[in-house]
Structure formats: C-alpha cells, structure tokens
C-alpha atoms as a PDB file:
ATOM      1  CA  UNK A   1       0.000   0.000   0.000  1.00  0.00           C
ATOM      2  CA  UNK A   2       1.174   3.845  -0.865  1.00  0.00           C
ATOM      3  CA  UNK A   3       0.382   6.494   1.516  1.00  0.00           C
ATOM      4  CA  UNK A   4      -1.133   9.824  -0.572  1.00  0.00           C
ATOM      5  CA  UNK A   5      -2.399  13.000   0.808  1.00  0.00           C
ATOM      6  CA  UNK A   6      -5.713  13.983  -1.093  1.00  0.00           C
ATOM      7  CA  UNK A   7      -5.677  17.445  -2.495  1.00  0.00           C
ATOM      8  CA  UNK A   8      -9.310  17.155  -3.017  1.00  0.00           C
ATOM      9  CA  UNK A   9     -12.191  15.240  -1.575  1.00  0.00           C
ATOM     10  CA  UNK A  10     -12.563  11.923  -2.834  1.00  0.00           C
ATOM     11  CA  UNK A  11     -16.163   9.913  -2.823  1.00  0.00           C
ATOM     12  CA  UNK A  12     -15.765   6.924  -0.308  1.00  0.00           C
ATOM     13  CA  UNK A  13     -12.003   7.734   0.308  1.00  0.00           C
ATOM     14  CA  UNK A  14     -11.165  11.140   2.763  1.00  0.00           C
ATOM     15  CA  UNK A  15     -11.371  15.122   2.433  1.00  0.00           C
ATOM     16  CA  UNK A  16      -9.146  16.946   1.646  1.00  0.00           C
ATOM     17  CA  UNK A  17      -5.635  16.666   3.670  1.00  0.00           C
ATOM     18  CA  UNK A  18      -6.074  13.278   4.693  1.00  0.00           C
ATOM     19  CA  UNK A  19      -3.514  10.666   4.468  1.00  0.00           C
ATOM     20  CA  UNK A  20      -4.862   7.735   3.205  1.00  0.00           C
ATOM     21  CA  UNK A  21      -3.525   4.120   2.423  1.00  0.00           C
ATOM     22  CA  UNK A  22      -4.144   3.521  -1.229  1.00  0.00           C
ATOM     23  CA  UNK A  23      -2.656   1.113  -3.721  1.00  0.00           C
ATOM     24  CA  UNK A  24       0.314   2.102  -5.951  1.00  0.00           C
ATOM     25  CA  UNK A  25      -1.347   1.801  -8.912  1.00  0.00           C
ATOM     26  CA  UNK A  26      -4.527   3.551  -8.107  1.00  0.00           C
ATOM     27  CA  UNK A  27      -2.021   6.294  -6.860  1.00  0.00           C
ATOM     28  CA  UNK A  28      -0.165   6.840 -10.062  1.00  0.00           C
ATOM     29  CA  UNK A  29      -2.835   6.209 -12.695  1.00  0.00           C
ATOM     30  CA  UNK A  30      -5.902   7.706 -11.037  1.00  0.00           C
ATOM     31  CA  UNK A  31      -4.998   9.783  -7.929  1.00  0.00           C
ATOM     32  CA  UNK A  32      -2.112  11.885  -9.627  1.00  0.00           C
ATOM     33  CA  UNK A  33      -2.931  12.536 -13.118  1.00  0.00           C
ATOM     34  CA  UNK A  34      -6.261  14.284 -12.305  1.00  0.00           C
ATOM     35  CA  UNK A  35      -4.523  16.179  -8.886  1.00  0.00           C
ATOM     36  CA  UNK A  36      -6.839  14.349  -6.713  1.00  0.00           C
ATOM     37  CA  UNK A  37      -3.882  13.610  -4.442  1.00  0.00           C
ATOM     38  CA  UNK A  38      -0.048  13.916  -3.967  1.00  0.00           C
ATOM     39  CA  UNK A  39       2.441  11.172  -3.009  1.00  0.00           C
ATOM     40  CA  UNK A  40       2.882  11.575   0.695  1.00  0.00           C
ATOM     41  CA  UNK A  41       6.156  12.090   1.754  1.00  0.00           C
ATOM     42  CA  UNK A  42       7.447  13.575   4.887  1.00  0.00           C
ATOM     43  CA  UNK A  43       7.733  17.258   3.873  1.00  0.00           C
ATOM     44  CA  UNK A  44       4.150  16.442   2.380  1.00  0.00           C
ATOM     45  CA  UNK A  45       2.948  15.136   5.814  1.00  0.00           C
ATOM     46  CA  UNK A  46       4.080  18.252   7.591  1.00  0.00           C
ATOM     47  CA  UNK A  47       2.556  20.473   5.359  1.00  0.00           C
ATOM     48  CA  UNK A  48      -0.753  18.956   5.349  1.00  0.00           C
ATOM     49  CA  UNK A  49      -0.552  19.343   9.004  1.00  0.00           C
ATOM     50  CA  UNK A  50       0.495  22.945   8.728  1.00  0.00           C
ATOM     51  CA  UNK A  51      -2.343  23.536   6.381  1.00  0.00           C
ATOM     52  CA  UNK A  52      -5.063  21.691   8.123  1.00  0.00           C
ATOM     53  CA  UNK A  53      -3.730  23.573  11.639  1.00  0.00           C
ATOM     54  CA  UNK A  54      -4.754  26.631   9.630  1.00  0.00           C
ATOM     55  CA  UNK A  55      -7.647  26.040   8.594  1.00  0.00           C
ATOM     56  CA  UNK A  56      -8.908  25.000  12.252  1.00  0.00           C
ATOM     57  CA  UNK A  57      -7.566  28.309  14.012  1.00  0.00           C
ATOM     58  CA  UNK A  58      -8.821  30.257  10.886  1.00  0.00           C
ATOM     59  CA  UNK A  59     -12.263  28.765  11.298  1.00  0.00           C
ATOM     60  CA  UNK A  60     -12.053  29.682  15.001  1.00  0.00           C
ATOM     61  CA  UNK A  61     -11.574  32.984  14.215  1.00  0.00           C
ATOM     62  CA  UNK A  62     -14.362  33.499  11.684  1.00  0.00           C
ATOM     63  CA  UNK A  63     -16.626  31.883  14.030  1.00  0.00           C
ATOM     64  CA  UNK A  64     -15.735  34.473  16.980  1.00  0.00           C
ATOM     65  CA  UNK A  65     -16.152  37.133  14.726  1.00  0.00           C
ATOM     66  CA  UNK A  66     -19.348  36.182  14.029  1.00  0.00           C
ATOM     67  CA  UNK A  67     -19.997  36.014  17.883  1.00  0.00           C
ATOM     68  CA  UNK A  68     -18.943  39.460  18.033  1.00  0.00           C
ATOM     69  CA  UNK A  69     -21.246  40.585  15.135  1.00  0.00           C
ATOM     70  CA  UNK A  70     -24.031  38.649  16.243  1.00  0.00           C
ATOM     71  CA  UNK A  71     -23.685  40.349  19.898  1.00  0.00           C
ATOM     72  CA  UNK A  72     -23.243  43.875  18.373  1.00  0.00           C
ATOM     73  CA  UNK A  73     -26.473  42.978  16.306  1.00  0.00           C
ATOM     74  CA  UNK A  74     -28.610  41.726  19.097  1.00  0.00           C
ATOM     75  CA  UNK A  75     -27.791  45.468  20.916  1.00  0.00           C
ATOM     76  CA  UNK A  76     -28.663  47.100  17.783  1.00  0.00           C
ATOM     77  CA  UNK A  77     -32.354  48.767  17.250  1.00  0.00           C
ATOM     78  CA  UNK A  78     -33.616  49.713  13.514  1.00  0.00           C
ATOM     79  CA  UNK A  79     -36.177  52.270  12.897  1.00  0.00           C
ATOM     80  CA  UNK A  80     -37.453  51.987   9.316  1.00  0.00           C
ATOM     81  CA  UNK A  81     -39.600  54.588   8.308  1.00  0.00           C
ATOM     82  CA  UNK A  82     -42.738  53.661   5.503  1.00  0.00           C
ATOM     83  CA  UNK A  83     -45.699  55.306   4.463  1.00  0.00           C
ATOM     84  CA  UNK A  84     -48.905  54.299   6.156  1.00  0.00           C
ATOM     85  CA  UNK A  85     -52.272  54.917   5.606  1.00  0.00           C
ATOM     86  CA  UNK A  86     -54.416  55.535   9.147  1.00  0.00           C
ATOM     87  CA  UNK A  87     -54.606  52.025  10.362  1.00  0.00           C
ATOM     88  CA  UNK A  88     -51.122  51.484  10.692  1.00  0.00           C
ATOM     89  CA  UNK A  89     -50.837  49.597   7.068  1.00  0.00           C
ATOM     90  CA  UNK A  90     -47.694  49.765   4.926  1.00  0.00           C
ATOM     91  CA  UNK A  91     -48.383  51.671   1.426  1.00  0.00           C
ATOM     92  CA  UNK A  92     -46.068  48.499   0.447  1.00  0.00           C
ATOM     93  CA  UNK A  93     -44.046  46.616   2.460  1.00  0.00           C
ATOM     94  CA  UNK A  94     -40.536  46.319   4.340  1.00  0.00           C
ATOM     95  CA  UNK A  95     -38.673  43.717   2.544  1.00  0.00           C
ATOM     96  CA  UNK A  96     -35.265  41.950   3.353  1.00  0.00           C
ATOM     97  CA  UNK A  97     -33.615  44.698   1.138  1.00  0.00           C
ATOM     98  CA  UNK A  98     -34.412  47.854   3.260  1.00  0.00           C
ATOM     99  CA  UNK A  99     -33.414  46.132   6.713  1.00  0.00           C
ATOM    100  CA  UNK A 100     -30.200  45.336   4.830  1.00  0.00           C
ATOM    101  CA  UNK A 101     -29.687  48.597   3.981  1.00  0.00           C
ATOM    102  CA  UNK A 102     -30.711  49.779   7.744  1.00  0.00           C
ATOM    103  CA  UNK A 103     -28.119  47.879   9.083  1.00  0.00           C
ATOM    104  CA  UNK A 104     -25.826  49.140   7.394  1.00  0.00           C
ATOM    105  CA  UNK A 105     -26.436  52.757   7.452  1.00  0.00           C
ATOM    106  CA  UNK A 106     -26.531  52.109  11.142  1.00  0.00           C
ATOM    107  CA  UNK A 107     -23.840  49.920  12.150  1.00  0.00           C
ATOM    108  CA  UNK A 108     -22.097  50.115   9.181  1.00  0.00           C
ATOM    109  CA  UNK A 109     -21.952  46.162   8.105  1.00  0.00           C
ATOM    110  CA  UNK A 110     -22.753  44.812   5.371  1.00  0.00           C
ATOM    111  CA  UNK A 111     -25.357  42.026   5.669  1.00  0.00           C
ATOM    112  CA  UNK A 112     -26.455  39.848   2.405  1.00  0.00           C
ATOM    113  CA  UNK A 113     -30.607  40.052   2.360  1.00  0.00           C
ATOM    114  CA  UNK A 114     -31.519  36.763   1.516  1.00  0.00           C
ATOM    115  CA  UNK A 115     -29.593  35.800   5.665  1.00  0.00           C
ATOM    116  CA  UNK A 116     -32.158  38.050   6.834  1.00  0.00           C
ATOM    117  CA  UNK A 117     -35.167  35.517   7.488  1.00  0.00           C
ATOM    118  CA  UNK A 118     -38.533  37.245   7.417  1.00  0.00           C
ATOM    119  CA  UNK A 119     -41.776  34.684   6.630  1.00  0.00           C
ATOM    120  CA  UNK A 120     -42.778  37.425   5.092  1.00  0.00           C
ATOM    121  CA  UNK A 121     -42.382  41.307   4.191  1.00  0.00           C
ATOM    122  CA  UNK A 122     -43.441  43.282   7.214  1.00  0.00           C
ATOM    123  CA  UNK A 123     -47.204  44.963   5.802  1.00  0.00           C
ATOM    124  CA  UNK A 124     -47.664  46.953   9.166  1.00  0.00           C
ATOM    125  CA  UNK A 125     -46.026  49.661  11.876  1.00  0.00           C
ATOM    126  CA  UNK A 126     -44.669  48.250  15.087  1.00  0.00           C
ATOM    127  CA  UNK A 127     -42.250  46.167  16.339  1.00  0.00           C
ATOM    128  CA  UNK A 128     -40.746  43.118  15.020  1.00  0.00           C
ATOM    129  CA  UNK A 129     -37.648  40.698  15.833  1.00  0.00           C
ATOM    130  CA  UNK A 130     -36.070  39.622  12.658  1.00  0.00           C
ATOM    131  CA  UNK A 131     -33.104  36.888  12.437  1.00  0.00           C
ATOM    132  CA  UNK A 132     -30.463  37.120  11.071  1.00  0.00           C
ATOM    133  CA  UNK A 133     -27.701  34.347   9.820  1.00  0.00           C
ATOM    134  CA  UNK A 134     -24.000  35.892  10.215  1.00  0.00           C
ATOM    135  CA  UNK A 135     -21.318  34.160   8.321  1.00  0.00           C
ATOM    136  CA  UNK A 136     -19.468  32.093  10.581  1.00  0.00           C
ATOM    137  CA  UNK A 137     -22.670  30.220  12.049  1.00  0.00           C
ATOM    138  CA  UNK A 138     -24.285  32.900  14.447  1.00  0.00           C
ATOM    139  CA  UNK A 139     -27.536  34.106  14.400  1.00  0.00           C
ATOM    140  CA  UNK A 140     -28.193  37.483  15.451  1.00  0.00           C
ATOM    141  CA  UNK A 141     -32.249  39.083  16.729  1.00  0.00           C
ATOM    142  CA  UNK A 142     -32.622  42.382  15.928  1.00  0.00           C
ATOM    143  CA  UNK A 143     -35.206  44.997  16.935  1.00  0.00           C
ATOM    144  CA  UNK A 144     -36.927  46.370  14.167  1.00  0.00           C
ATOM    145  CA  UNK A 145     -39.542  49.062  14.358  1.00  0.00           C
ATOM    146  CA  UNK A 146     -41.523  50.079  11.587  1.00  0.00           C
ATOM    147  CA  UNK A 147     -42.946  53.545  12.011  1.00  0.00           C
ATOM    148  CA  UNK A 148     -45.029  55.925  10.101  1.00  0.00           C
ATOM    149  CA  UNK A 149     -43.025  58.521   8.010  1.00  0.00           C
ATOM    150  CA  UNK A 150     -43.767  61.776   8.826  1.00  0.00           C
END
C-alpha cells in the first residue's frame, strides 16, 4: 500500500488533507494525473498538518467574529420609516432589502438580504424581531420598528 495526501475530496475515500492508504497503482494512474492527491512524503505530511492547523484556528476565528457581530447585532435597534395609511398599514411593504440597507447605514456592516429571514415582508407599523444568519454560524435578533413617516 502507498500512503497519498488527497488534495481534493474523494467519494468513499477522505477530504481533503487526509492521508490515506491507497494502492500504488490507483495512486499513479488515477490519484495523480487528475490532482486528486499527492504522493505523501514527509515534507508532504508536515505540510498537510500545517495547512489543516490553519484552517482550524482560521475557522475559530471566523466563528468568533461572528460572535462578536451577532452580539453587536442583538444590541442594535432599527427604525425603518414607511408610508402608512391611518390604520397602521404599509403603502407596500418592508422587505429583506431595506433592513439590509438599515443595518448598514446604522452599524455600518454589510449584511447579504436573503440571511435576513422574514416569513414574510413586514405589511404593518410596530415592532418586530427579525433573524439574522451571520457568516461564521451565528444568528443574530434584531429589533426592528416600523414607524409611520412623517
């Protein structure tokens, strides 16, 4: 058996950076030609580990910057102004879009809409608590009040 690091993931065999146990020939005729994997030899071993080592402490990172985000969200309270008729109704509706845009005018991030989950666009004044998916796996609940424009 040959021992190849895979530079790709490989159905039924690893993910990317294992080491895996493969036969020679598999290895040289299969693995190789289509840079699925890479002979592994010791300065290959080490730098898989190097690699893999930085992809763990960079994926801690993103993930406590999204705790921070998510934290700074949650503190955060959005007035959106609409015009409404005299019952409180929305000529329209607040959509995904404008509490994007809210957020950013207000804390100066840039969220993408469609991670800002609303059932459905927001037809009336008052107060709502919309989620919102921050890259890096947290999910932030921000205030939003709709008011009447003036």
């Amino acid at each position: 058996m040959a021992q190849a690091i895979l530079l790709a993931d490989v159905e039924d065999l690893g993910s990317r950076g294992d080491a895996v146990d493969v036969s020679p020939g598999y290895l040289r005729n299969y693995l190789v030609p289509r840079k699925l994997a890479q002979p592994a030899t010791d300065a290959a071993l080490l730098e898989a580990q190097r690699r893999r080592e930085a992809a763990e402490r960079a994926e801690r990172e993103a993930a406590a910057r999204a705790e921070q985000t998510a934290a700074l969200l949650s503190k955060t309270v959005l007035t959106i102004h609409h015009r409404a008729g005299e019952d409180g109704r929305l000529f329209g509706s607040v959509t995904t879009k404008e509490i994007a845009e809210a957020i950013r005018d207000a804390r100066d991030l840039r969220i993408d809409r469609r991670k800002i989950r609303l059932e459905q666009p927001i037809h009336e004044t008052g107060t709502y608590m919309v989620d919102i998916e921050i890259p890096g796996g947290a999910v932030a609940s921000v205030k939003t009040i709709v008011a009447e424009q003036k």
